[in-house]
Protein backbone atom coordinates (compact mmCIF):
# COMPACT_ATOMS: atom_id res chain seq x y z
CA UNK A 1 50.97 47.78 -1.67
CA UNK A 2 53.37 44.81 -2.16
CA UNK A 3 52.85 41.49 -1.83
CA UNK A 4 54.54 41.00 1.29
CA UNK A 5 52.65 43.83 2.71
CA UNK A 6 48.76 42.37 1.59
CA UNK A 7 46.88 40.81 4.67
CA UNK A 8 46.70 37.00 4.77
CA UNK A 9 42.73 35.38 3.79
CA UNK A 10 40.99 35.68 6.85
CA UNK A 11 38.44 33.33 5.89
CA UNK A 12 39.61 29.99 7.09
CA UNK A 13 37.42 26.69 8.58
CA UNK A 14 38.20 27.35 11.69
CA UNK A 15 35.83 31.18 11.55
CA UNK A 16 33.51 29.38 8.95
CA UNK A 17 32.50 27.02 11.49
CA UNK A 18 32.13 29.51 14.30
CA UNK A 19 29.70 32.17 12.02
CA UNK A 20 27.35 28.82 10.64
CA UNK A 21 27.20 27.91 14.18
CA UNK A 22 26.59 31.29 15.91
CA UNK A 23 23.98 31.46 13.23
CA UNK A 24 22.53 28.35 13.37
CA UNK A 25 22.06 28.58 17.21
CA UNK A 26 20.31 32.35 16.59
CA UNK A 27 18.07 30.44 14.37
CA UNK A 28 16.85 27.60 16.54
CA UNK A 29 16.61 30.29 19.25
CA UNK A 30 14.27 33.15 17.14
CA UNK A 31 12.25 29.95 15.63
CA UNK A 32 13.17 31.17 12.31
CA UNK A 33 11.96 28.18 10.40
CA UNK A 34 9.28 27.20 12.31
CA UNK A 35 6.26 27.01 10.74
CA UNK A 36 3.08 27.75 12.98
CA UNK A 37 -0.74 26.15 13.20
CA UNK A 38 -3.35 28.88 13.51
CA UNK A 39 -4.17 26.95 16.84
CA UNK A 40 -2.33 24.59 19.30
CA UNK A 41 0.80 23.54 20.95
CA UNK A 42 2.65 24.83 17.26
CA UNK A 43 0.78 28.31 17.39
CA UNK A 44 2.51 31.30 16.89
CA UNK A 45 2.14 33.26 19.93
CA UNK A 46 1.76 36.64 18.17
CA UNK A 47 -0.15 35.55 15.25
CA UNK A 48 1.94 37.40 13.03
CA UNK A 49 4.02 34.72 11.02
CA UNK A 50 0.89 32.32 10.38
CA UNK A 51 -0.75 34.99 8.19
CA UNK A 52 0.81 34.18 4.96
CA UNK A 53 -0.28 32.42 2.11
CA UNK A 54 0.47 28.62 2.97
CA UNK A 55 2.88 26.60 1.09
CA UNK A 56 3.99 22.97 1.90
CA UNK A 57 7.30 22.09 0.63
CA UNK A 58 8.84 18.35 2.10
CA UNK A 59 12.38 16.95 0.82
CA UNK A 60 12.58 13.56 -0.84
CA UNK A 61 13.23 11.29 2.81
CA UNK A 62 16.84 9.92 3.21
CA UNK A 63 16.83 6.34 4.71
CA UNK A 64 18.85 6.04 7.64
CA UNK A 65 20.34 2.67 6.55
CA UNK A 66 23.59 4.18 6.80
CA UNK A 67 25.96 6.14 9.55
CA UNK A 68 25.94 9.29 7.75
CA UNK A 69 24.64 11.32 5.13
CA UNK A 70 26.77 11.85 1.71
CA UNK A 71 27.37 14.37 -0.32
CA UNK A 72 24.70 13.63 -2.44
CA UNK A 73 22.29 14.14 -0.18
CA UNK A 74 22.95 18.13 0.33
CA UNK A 75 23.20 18.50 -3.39
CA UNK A 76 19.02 17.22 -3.44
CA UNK A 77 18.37 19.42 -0.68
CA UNK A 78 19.92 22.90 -1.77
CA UNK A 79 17.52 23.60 -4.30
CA UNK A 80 14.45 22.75 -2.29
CA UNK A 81 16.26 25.15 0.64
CA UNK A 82 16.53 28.24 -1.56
CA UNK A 83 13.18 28.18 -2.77
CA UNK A 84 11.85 27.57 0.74
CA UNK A 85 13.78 30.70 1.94
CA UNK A 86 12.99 32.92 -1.27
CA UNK A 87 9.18 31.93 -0.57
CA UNK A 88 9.93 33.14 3.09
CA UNK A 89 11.03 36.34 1.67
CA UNK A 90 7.87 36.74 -0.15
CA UNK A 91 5.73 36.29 2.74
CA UNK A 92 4.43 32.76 2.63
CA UNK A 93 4.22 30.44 5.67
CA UNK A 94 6.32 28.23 4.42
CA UNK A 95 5.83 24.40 6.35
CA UNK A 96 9.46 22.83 4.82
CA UNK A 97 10.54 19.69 6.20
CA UNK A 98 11.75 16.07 6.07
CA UNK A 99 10.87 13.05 7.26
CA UNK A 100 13.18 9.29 7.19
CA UNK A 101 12.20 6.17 5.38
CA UNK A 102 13.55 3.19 7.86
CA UNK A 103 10.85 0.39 6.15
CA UNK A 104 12.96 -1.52 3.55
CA UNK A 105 15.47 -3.68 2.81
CA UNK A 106 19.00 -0.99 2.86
CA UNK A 107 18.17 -0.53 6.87
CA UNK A 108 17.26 -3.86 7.43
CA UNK A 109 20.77 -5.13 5.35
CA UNK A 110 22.54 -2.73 7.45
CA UNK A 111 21.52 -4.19 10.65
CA UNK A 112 22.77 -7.33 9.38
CA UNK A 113 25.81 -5.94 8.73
CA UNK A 114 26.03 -4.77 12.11
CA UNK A 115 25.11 -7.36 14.01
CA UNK A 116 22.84 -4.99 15.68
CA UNK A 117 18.58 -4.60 16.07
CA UNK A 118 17.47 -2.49 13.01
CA UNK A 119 15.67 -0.43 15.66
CA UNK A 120 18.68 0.63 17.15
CA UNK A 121 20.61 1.24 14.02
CA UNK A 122 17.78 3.24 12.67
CA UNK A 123 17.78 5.60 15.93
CA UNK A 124 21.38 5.70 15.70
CA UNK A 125 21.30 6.82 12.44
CA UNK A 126 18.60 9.54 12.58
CA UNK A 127 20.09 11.02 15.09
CA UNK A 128 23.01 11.59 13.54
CA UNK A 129 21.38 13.00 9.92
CA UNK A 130 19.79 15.18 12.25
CA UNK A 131 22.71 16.75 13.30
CA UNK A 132 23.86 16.63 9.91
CA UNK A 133 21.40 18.66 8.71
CA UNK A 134 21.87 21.26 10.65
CA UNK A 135 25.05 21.94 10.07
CA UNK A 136 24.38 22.28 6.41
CA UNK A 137 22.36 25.04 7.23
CA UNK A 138 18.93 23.42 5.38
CA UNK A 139 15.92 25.37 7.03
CA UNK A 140 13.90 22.42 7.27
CA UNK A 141 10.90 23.29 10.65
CA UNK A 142 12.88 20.32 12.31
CA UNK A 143 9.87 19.51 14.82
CA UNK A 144 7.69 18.40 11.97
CA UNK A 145 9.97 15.32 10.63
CA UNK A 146 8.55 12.04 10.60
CA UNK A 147 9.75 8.29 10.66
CA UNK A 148 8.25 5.77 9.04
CA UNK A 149 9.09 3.89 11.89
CA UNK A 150 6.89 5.73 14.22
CA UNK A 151 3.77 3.50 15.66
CA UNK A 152 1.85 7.19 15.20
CA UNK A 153 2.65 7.29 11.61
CA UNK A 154 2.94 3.83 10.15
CA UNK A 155 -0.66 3.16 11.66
CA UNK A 156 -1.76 5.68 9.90
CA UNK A 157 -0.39 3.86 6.58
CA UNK A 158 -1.76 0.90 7.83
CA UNK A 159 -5.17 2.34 8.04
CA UNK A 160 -4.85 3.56 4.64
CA UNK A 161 -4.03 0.31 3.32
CA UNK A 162 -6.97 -1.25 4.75
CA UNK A 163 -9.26 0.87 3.26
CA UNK A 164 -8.15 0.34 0.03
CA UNK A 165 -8.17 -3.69 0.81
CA UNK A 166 -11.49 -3.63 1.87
CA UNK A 167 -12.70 -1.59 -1.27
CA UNK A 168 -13.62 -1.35 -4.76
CA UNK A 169 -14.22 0.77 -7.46
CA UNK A 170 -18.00 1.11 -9.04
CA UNK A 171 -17.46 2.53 -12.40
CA UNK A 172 -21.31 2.50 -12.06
CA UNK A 173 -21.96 4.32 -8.79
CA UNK A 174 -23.45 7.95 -8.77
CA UNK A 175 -20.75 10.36 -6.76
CA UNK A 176 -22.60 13.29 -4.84
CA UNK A 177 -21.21 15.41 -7.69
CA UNK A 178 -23.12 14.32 -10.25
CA UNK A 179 -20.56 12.05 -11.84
CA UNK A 180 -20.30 8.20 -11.74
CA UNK A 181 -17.81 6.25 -10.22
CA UNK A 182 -16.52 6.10 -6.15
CA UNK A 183 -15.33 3.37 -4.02
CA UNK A 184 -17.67 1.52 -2.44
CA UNK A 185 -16.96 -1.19 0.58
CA UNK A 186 -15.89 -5.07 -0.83
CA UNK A 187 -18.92 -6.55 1.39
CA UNK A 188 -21.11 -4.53 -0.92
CA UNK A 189 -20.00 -6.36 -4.22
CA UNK A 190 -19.83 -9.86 -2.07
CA UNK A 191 -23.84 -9.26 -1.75
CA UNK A 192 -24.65 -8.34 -5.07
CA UNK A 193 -22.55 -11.15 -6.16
CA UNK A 194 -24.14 -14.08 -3.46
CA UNK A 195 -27.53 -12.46 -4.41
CA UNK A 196 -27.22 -12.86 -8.02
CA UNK A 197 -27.93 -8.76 -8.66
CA UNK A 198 -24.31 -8.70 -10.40
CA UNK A 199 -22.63 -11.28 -12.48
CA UNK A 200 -19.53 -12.32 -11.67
CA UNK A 201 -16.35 -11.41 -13.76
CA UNK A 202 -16.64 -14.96 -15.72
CA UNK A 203 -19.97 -15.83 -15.52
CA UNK A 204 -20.27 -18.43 -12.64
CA UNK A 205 -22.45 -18.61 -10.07
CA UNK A 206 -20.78 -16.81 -6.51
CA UNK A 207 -21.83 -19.82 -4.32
CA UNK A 208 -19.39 -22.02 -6.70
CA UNK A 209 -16.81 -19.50 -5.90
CA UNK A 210 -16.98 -19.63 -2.18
């Protein structure tokens, strides 16, 4: 065979992007990265794929304070895709996602920058990694991303917050496992102060403190 007479590469964008997307839409279709509850609206209807051993695997979350993803972004995410797959393979029920991190000052700068609402910008922007995403292929369960900007998820670290506010640590508290030292509620160590049963860091008397 001569030169002239060898076939020209096939292989060119133009088929690349038609086989990721047929693929990617029989994906999304079968549910292929789903990952089910044993129970609920995110049940598997057969059972079948929420047998496996569990295994919780979430990407580091990209902030939308820009228009687009770049290409370091993909480079973070490959590694945590192939082992997600391989652990597929194996037969684990593997929960992989995402979530995006809008609370800070790159989105808020942006918005600034844009003359825009940071709530807008911030949709605007997830929607768009979104679709980035998936046409990088990443087998991320897409229904179980979060936002940080979500009322049903930032109450949530609100809640936590509180309860670490309104606490302290007794290095001197029994723990129902036999060891010492648990949290205990801050209005707890304000009585034992105002009664007298504790000392105060320094010595002086609570009621000189109030």
């Amino acid at each position: 065979m001569t030169i002239e007479d060898t076939p020209a590469h096939r292989y060119t964008a133009e088929l690349a992007r038609a086989i990721e997307l047929r693929w990617q839409d029989w994906w999304d279709e079968h549910r292929v990265f789903e990952a089910p509850n044993p129970a609920g609206p995110l049940a598997d209807p057969d059972g079948v794929a929420a047998r496996g051993r569990k295994l919780f695997i979430h990407d580091m979350f990209p902030y939308p304070s820009g228009k687009g993803l770049h290409v370091g972004h993909p480079l973070g995410f490959v590694g945590t895709d192939v082992y997600a797959r391989f652990q597929r393979m194996a037969g684990r029920n593997v929960l992989y996602t995402l979530g995006y991190d809008a609370f800070g000052l790159p989105a808020e700068q942006f918005a600034v920058q844009t003359g825009q609402h940071p709530a807008i910008t911030t949709a605007q922007n997830i929607t768009n990694y979104r679709r980035q995403l998936r046409r990088f292929g990443m087998s991320h369960d897409a229904r179980r991303a979060i936002e940080t900007t979500d009322p049903g998820y930032y109450r949530w670290t609100q809640w936590i917050f509180s309860q670490i506010f309104d606490a302290w640590y007794d290095t001197e508290a029994d723990r129902p496992d036999g060891g010492r030292g648990r949290a205990r509620p801050i209005g707890e160590l304000i009585a034992e102060f105002a009664a007298g049963t504790r000392p105060t860091p320094d010595g002086r008397r609570w009621s000189a403190l109030a």
